[in-house]
C-alpha atoms as a PDB file:
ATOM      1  CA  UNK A   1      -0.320 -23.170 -25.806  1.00  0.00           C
ATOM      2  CA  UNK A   2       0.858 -23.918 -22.450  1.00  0.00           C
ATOM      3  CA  UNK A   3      -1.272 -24.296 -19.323  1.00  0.00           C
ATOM      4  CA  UNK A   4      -0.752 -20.845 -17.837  1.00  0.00           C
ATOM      5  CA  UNK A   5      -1.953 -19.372 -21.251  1.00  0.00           C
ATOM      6  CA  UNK A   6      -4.761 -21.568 -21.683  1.00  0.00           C
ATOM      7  CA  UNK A   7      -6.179 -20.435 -18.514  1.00  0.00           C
ATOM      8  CA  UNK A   8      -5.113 -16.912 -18.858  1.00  0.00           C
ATOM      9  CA  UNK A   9      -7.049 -16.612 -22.470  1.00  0.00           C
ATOM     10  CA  UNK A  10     -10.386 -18.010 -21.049  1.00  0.00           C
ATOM     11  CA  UNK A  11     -10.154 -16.041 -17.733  1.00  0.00           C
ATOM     12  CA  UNK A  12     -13.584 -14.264 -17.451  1.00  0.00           C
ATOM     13  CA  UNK A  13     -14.422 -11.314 -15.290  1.00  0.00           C
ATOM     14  CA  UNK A  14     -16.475 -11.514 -12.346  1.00  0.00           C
ATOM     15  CA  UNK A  15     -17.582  -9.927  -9.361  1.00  0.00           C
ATOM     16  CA  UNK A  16     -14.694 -10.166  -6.431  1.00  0.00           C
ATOM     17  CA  UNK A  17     -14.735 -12.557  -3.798  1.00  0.00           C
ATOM     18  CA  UNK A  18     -14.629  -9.822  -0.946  1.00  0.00           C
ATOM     19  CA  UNK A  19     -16.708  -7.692   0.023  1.00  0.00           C
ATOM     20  CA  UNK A  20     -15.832  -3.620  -1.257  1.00  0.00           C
ATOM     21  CA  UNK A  21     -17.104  -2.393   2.010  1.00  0.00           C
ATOM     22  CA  UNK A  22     -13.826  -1.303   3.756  1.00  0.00           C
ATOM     23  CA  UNK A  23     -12.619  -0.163   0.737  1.00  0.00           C
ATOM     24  CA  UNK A  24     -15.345   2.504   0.280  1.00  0.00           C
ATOM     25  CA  UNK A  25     -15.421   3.191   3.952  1.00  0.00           C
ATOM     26  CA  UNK A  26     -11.781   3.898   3.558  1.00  0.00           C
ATOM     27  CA  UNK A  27     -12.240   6.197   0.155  1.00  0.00           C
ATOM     28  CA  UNK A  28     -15.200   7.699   2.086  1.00  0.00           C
ATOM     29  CA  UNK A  29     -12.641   8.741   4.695  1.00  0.00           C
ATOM     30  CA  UNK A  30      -9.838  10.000   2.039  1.00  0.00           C
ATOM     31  CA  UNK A  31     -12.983  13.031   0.575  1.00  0.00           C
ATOM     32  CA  UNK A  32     -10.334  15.804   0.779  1.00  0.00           C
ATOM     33  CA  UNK A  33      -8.115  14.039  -1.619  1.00  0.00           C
ATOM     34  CA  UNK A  34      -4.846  11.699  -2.126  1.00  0.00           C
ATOM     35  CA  UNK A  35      -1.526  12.408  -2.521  1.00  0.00           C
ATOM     36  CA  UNK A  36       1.493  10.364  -3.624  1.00  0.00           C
ATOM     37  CA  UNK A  37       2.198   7.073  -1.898  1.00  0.00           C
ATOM     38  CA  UNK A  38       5.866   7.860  -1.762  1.00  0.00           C
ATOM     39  CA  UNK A  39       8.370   6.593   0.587  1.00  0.00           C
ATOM     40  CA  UNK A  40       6.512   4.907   2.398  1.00  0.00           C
ATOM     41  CA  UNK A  41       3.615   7.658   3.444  1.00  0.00           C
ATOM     42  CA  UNK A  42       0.996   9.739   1.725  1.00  0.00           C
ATOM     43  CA  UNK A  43       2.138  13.330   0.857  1.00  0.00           C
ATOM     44  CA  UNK A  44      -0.550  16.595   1.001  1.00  0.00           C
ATOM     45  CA  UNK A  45      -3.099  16.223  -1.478  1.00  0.00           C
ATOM     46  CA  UNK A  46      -2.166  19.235  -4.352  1.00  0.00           C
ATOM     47  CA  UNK A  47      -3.769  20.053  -7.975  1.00  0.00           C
ATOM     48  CA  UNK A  48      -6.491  16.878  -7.523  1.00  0.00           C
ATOM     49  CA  UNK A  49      -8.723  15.457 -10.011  1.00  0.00           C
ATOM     50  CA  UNK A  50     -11.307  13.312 -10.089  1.00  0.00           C
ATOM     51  CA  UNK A  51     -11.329   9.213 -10.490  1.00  0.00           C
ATOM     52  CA  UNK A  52     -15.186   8.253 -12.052  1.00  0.00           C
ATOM     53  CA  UNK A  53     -16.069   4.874 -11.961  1.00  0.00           C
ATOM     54  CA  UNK A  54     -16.207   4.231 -15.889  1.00  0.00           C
ATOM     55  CA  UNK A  55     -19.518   1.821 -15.334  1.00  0.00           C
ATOM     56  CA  UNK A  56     -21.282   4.153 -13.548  1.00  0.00           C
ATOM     57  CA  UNK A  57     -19.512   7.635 -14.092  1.00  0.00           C
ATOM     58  CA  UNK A  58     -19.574   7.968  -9.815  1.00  0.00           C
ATOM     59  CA  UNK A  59     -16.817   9.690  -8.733  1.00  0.00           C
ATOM     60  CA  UNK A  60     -14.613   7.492  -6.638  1.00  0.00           C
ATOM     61  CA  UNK A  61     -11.776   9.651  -5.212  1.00  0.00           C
ATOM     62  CA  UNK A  62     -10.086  12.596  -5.669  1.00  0.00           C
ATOM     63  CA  UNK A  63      -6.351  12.087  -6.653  1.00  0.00           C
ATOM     64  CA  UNK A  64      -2.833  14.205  -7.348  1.00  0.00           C
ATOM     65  CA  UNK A  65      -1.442  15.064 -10.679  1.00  0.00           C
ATOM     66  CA  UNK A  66       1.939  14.198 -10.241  1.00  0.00           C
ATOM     67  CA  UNK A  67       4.756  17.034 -11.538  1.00  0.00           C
ATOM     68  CA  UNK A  68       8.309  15.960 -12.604  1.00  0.00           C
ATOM     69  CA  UNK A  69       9.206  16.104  -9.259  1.00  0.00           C
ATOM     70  CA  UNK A  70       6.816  13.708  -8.045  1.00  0.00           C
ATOM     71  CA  UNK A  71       7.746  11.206 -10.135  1.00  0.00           C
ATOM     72  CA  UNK A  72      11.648  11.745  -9.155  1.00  0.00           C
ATOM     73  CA  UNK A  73      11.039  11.237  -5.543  1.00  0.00           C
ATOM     74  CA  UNK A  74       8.929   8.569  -6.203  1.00  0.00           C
ATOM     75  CA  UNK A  75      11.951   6.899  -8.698  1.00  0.00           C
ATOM     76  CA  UNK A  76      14.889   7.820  -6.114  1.00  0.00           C
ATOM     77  CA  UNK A  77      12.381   5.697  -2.769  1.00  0.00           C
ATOM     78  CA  UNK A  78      11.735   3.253  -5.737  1.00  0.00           C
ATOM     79  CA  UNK A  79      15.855   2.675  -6.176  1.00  0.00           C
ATOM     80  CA  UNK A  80      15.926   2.995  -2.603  1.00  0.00           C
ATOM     81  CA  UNK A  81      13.442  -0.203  -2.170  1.00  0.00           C
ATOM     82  CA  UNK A  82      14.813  -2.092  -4.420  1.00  0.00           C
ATOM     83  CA  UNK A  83      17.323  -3.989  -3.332  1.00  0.00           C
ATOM     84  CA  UNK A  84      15.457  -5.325  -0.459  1.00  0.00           C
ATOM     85  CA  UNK A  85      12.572  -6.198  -2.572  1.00  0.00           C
ATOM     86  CA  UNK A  86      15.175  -7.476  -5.430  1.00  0.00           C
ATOM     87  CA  UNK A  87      16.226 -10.158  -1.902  1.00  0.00           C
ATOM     88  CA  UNK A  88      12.438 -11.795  -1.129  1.00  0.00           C
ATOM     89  CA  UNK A  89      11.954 -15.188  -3.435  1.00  0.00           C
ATOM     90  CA  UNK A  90       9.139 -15.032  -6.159  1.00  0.00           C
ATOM     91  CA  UNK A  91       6.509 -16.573  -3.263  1.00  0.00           C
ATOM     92  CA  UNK A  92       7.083 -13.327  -1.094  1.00  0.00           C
ATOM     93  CA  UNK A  93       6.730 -10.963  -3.413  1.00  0.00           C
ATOM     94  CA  UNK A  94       3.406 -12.742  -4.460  1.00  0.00           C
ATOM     95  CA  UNK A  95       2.060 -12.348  -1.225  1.00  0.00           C
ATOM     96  CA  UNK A  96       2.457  -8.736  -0.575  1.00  0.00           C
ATOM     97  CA  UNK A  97       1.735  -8.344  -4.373  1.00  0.00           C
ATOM     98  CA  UNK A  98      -1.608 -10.017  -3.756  1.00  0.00           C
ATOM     99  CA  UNK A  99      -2.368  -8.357  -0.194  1.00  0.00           C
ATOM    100  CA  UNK A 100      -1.651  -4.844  -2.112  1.00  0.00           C
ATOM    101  CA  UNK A 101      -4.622  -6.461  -4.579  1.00  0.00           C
ATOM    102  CA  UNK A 102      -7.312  -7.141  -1.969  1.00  0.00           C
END
């Protein structure tokens, strides 16, 4: 195997490095619900349902059920993107990939 496998098949879970604090304070503000992230901004929050934490069955956040037509605004701002994204080198996309993750 090489090295990047190696490491990837004895990766272990753990708790995160930072701290969940702004997270939560930031779900806590979000209690009536998301919508889509599309284009660039949230739309209205419409036929929600309920995210549980599946270690402790606590609800987490209210979300939308996307509809066809969700997901073909969301593919047209997607095509729209791309070719911008397509343009940053493998080390930029990282970093927003891994800003996105904290």
């Amino acid at each position: 195997m090489g090295k990047i496998t190696d490491i990837l098949s004895t990766m272990d879970y753990g708790p995160s490095p930072e701290s969940d604090v702004h997270v939560l304070a930031w779900l806590g503000s979000h209690k009536d619900g998301f919508g889509h992230f599309i284009g660039g901004r949230f739309l209205a929050p419409a036929a929600l349902f309920d995210v549980n934490n599946p270690a402790t069955g606590e609800r987490i956040a209210r979300v939308s059920q996307g509809t066809a037509e969700d997901v073909d605004a969301a593919v047209a701002s997607a095509r729209k993107a791309f070719p911008k994204w397509a343009a940053l080198s493998g080390d930029e996309r990282a970093r927003y990939l891994y800003a996105l993750a904290r």
